[in-house]
N, C-alpha and C. Protein backbone atom coordinates (compact mmCIF):
# COMPACT_ATOMS: atom_id res chain seq x y z
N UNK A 1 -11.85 9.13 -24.42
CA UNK A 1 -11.02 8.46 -23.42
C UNK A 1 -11.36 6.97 -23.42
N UNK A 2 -10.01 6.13 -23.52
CA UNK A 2 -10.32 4.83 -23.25
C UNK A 2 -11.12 4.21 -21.96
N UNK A 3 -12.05 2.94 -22.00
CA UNK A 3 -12.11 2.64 -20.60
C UNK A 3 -11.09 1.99 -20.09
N UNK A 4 -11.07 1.60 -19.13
CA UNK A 4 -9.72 0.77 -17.92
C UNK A 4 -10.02 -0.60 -18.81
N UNK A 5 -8.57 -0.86 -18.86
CA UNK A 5 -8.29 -2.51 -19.03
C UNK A 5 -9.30 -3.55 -17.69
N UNK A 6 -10.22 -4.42 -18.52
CA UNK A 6 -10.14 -4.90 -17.63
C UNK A 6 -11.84 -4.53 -16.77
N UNK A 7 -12.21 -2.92 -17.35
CA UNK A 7 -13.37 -3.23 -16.35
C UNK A 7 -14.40 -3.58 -17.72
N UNK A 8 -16.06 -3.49 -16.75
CA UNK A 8 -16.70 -3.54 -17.80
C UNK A 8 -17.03 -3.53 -19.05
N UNK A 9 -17.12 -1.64 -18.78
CA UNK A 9 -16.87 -1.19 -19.74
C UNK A 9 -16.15 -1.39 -21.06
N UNK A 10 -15.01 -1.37 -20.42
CA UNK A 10 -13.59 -2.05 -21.38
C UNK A 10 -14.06 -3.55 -22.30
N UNK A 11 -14.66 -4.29 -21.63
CA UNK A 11 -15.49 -5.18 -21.93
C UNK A 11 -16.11 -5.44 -22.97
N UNK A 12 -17.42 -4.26 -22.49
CA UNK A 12 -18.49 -4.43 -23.50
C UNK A 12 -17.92 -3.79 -25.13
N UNK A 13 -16.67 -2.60 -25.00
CA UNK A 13 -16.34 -1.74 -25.95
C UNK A 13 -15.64 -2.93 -27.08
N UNK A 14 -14.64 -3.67 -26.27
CA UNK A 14 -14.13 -3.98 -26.96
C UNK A 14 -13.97 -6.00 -27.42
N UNK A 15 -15.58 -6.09 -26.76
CA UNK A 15 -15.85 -7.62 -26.54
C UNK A 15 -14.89 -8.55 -26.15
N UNK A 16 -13.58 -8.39 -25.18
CA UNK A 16 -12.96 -9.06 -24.27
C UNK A 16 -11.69 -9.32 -25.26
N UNK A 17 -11.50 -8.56 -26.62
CA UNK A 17 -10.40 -8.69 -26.97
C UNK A 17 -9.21 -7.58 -27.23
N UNK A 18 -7.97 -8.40 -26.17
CA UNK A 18 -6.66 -7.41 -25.89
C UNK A 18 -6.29 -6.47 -27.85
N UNK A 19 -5.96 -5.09 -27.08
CA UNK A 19 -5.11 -4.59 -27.98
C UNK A 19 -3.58 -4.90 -28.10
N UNK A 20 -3.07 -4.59 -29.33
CA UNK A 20 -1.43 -5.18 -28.72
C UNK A 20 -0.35 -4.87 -27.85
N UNK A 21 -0.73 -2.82 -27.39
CA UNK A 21 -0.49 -2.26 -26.30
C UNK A 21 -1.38 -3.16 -24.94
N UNK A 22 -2.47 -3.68 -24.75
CA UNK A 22 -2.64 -4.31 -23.96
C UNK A 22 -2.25 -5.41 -23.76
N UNK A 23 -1.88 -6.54 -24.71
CA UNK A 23 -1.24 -7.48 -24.48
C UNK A 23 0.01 -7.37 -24.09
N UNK A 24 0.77 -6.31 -24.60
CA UNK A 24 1.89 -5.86 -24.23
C UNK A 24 2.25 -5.65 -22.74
N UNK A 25 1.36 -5.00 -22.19
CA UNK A 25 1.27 -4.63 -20.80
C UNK A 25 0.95 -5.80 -19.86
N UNK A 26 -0.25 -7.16 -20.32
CA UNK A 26 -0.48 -7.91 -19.76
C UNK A 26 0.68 -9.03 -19.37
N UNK A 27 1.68 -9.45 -20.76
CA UNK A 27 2.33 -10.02 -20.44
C UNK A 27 3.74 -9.62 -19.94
N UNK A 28 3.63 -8.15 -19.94
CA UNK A 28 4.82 -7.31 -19.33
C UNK A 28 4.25 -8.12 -17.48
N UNK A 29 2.85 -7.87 -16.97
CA UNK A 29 2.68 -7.72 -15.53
C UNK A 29 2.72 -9.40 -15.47
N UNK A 30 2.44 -10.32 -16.38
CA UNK A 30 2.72 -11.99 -15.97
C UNK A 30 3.96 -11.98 -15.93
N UNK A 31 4.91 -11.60 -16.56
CA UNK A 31 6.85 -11.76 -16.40
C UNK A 31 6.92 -11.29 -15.26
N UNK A 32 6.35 -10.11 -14.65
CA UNK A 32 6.81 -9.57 -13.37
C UNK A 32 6.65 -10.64 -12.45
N UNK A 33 5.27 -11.03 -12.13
CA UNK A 33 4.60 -12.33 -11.26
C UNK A 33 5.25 -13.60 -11.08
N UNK A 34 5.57 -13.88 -12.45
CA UNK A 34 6.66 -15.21 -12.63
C UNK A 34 7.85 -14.99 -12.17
N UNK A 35 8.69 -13.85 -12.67
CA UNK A 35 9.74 -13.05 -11.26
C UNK A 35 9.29 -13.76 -10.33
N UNK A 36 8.45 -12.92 -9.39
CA UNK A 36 8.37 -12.61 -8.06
C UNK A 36 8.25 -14.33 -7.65
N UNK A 37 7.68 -15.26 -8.61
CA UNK A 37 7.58 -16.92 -7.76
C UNK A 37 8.59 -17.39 -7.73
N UNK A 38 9.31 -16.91 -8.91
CA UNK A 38 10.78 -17.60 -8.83
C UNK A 38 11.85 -17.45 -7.69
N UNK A 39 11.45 -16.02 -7.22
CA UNK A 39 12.21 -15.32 -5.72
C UNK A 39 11.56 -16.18 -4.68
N UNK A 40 10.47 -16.16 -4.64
CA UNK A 40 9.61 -16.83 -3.55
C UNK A 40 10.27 -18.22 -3.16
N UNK A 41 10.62 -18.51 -4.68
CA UNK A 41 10.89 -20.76 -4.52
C UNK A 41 12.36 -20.42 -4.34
N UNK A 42 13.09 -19.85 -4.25
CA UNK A 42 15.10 -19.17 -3.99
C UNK A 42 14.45 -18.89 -2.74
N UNK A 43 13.68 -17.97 -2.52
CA UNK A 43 13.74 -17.87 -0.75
C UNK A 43 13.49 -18.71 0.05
N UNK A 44 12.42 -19.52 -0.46
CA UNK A 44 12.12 -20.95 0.49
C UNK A 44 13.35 -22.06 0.52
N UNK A 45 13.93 -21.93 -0.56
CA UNK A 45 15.12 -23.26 -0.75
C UNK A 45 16.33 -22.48 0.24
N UNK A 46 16.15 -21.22 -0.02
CA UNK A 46 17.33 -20.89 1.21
C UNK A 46 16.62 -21.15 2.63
N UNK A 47 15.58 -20.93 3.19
CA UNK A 47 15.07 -21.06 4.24
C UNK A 47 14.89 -19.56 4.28
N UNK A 48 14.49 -18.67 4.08
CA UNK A 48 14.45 -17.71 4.58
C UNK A 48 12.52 -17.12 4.31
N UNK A 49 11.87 -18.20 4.14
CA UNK A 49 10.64 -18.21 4.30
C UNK A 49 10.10 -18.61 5.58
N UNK A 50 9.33 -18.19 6.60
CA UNK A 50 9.05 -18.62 7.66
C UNK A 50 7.23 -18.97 7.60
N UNK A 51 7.63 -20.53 7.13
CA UNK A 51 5.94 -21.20 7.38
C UNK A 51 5.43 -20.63 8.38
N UNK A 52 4.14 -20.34 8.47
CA UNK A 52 3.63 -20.70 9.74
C UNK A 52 2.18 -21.64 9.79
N UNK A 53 2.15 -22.00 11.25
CA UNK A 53 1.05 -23.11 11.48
C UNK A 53 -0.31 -22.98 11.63
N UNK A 54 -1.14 -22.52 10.93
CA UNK A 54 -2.59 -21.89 11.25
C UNK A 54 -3.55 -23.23 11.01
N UNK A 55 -4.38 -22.86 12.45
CA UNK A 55 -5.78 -23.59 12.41
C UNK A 55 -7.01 -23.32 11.89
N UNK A 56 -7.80 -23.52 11.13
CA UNK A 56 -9.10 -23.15 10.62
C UNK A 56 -9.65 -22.11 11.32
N UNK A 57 -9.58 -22.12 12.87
CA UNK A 57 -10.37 -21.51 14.13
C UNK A 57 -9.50 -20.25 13.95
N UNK A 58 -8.12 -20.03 13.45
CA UNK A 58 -7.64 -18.44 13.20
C UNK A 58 -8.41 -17.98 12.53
N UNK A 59 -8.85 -18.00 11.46
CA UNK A 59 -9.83 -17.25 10.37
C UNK A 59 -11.40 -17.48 10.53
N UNK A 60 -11.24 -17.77 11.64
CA UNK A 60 -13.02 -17.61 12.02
C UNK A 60 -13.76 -16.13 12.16
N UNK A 61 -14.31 -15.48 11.75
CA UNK A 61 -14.61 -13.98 11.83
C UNK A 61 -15.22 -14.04 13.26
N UNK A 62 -15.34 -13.07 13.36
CA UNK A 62 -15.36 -12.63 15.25
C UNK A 62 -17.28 -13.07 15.36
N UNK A 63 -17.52 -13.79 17.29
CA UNK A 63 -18.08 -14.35 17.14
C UNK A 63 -19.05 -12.89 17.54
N UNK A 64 -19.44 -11.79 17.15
CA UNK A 64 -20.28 -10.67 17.59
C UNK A 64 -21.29 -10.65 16.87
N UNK A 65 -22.33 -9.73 17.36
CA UNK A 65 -23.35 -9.65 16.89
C UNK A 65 -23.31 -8.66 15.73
N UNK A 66 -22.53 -7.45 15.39
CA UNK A 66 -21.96 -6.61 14.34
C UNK A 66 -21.90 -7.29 13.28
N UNK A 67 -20.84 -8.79 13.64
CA UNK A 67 -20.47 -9.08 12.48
C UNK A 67 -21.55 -10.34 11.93
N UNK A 68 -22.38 -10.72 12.63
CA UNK A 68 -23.44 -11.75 12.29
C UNK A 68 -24.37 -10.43 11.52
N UNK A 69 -24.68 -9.37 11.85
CA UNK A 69 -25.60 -8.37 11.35
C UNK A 69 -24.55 -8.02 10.05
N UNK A 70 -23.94 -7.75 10.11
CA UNK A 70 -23.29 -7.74 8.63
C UNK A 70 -23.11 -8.92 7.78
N UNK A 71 -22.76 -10.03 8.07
CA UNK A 71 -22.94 -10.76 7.09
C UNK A 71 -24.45 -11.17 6.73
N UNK A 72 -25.58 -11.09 7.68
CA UNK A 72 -26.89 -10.90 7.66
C UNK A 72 -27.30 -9.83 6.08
N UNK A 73 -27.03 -8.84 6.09
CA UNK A 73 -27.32 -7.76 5.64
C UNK A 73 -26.37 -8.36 4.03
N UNK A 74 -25.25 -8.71 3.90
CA UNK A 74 -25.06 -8.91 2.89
C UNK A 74 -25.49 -9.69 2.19
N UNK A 75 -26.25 -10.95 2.72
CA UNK A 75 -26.34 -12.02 2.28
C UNK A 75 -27.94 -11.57 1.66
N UNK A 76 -28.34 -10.44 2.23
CA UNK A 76 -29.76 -9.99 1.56
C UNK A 76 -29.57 -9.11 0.25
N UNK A 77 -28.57 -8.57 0.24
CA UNK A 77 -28.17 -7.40 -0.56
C UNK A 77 -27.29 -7.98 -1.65
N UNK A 78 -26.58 -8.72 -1.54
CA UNK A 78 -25.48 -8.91 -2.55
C UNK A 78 -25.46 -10.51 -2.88
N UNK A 79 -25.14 -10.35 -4.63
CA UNK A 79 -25.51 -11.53 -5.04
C UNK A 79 -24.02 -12.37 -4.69
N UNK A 80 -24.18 -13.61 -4.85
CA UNK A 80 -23.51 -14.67 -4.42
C UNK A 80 -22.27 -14.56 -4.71
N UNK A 81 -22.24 -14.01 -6.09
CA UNK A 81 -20.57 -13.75 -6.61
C UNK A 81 -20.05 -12.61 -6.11
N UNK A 82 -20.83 -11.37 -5.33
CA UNK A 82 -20.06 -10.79 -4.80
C UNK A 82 -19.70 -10.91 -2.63
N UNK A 83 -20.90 -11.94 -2.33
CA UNK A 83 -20.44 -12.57 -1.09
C UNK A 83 -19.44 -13.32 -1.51
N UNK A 84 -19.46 -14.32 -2.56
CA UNK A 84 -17.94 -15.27 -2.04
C UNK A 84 -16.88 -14.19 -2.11
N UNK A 85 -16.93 -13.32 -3.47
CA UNK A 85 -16.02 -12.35 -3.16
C UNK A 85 -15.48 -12.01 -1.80
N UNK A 86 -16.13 -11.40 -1.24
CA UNK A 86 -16.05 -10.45 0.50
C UNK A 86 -15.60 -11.89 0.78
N UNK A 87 -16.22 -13.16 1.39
CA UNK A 87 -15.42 -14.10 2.39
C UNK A 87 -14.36 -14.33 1.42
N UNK A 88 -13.79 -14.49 0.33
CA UNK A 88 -12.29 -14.59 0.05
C UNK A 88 -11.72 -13.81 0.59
N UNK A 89 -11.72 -12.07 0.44
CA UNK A 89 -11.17 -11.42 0.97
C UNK A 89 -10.60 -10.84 2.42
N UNK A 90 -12.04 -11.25 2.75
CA UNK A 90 -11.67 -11.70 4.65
C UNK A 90 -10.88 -12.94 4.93
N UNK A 91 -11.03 -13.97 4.29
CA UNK A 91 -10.10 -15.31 4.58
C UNK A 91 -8.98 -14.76 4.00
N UNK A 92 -8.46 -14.20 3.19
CA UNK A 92 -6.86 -13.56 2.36
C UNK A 92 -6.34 -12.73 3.83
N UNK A 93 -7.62 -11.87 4.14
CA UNK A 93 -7.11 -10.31 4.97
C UNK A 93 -6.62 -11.39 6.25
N UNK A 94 -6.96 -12.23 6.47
CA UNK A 94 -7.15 -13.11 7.76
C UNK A 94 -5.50 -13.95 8.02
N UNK A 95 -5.72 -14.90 6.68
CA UNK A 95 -4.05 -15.71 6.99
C UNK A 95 -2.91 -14.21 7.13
N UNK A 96 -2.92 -13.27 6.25
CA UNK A 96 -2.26 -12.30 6.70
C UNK A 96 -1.68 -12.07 7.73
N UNK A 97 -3.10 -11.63 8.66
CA UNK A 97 -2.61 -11.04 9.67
C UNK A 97 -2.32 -12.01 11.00
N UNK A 98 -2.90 -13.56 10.61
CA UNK A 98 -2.46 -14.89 11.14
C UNK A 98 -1.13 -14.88 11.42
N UNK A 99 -0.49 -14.61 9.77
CA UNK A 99 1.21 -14.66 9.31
C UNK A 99 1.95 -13.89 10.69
N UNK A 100 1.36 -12.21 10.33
CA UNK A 100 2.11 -11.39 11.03
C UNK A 100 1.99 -11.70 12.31
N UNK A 101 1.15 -12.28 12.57
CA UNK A 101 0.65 -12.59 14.75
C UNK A 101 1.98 -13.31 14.77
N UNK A 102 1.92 -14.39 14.37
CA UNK A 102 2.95 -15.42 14.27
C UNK A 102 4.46 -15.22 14.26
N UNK A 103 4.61 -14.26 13.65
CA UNK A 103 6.05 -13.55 13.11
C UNK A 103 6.03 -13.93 11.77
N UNK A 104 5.75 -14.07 10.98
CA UNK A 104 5.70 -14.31 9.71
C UNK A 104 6.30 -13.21 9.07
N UNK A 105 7.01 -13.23 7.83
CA UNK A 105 7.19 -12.18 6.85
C UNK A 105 6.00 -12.31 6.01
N UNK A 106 5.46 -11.05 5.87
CA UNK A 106 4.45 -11.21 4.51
C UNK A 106 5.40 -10.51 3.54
């Protein structure tokens, strides 16, 4: 069995170079993406994108002691590339749900 495109594994097997079924697939999922910006920049030129106005202080993680003990605990446990990881993902999970407070379409 192959490993997954993409993880380690896949990696180490095949020292980071695409097959032509994988390239195939990769630039099948970049055409999709480039799609989807091109809709994005047609929806904004129509207006049917709704900015919204967020302050730094929206994506502040909650001021509790839970979440000071968790980022505590990660910052002992997990190396740096996978903390910035986690705060990207909380700042991503965050304008989100900023958007939706707001009325936003996501």
């Amino acid at each position: 069995m192959q490993p997954t495109f993409g993880t380690l594994e896949w990696g180490k097997k095949n020292n980071g170079v695409l097959t032509r079924t994988e390239r195939v697939q990769f630039l099948r999922n970049m055409a999709f993406l480039a799609a989807r910006e091109v809709t994005d920049v047609i929806r904004a030129k129509l207006g049917l994108l709704k900015p919204v106005n967020l302050d730094f202080s929206d994506l502040t993680p909650p001021d509790t002691r839970m979440a000071k003990d968790a980022e505590e605990f990660a910052r002992d446990t997990h190396t740096q590339d996978l903390l910035s990881h986690g705060y990207r993902t909380y700042y991503f999970g965050a304008m989100i749900e900023a958007q939706i407070r707001q009325g936003g379409v996501f």
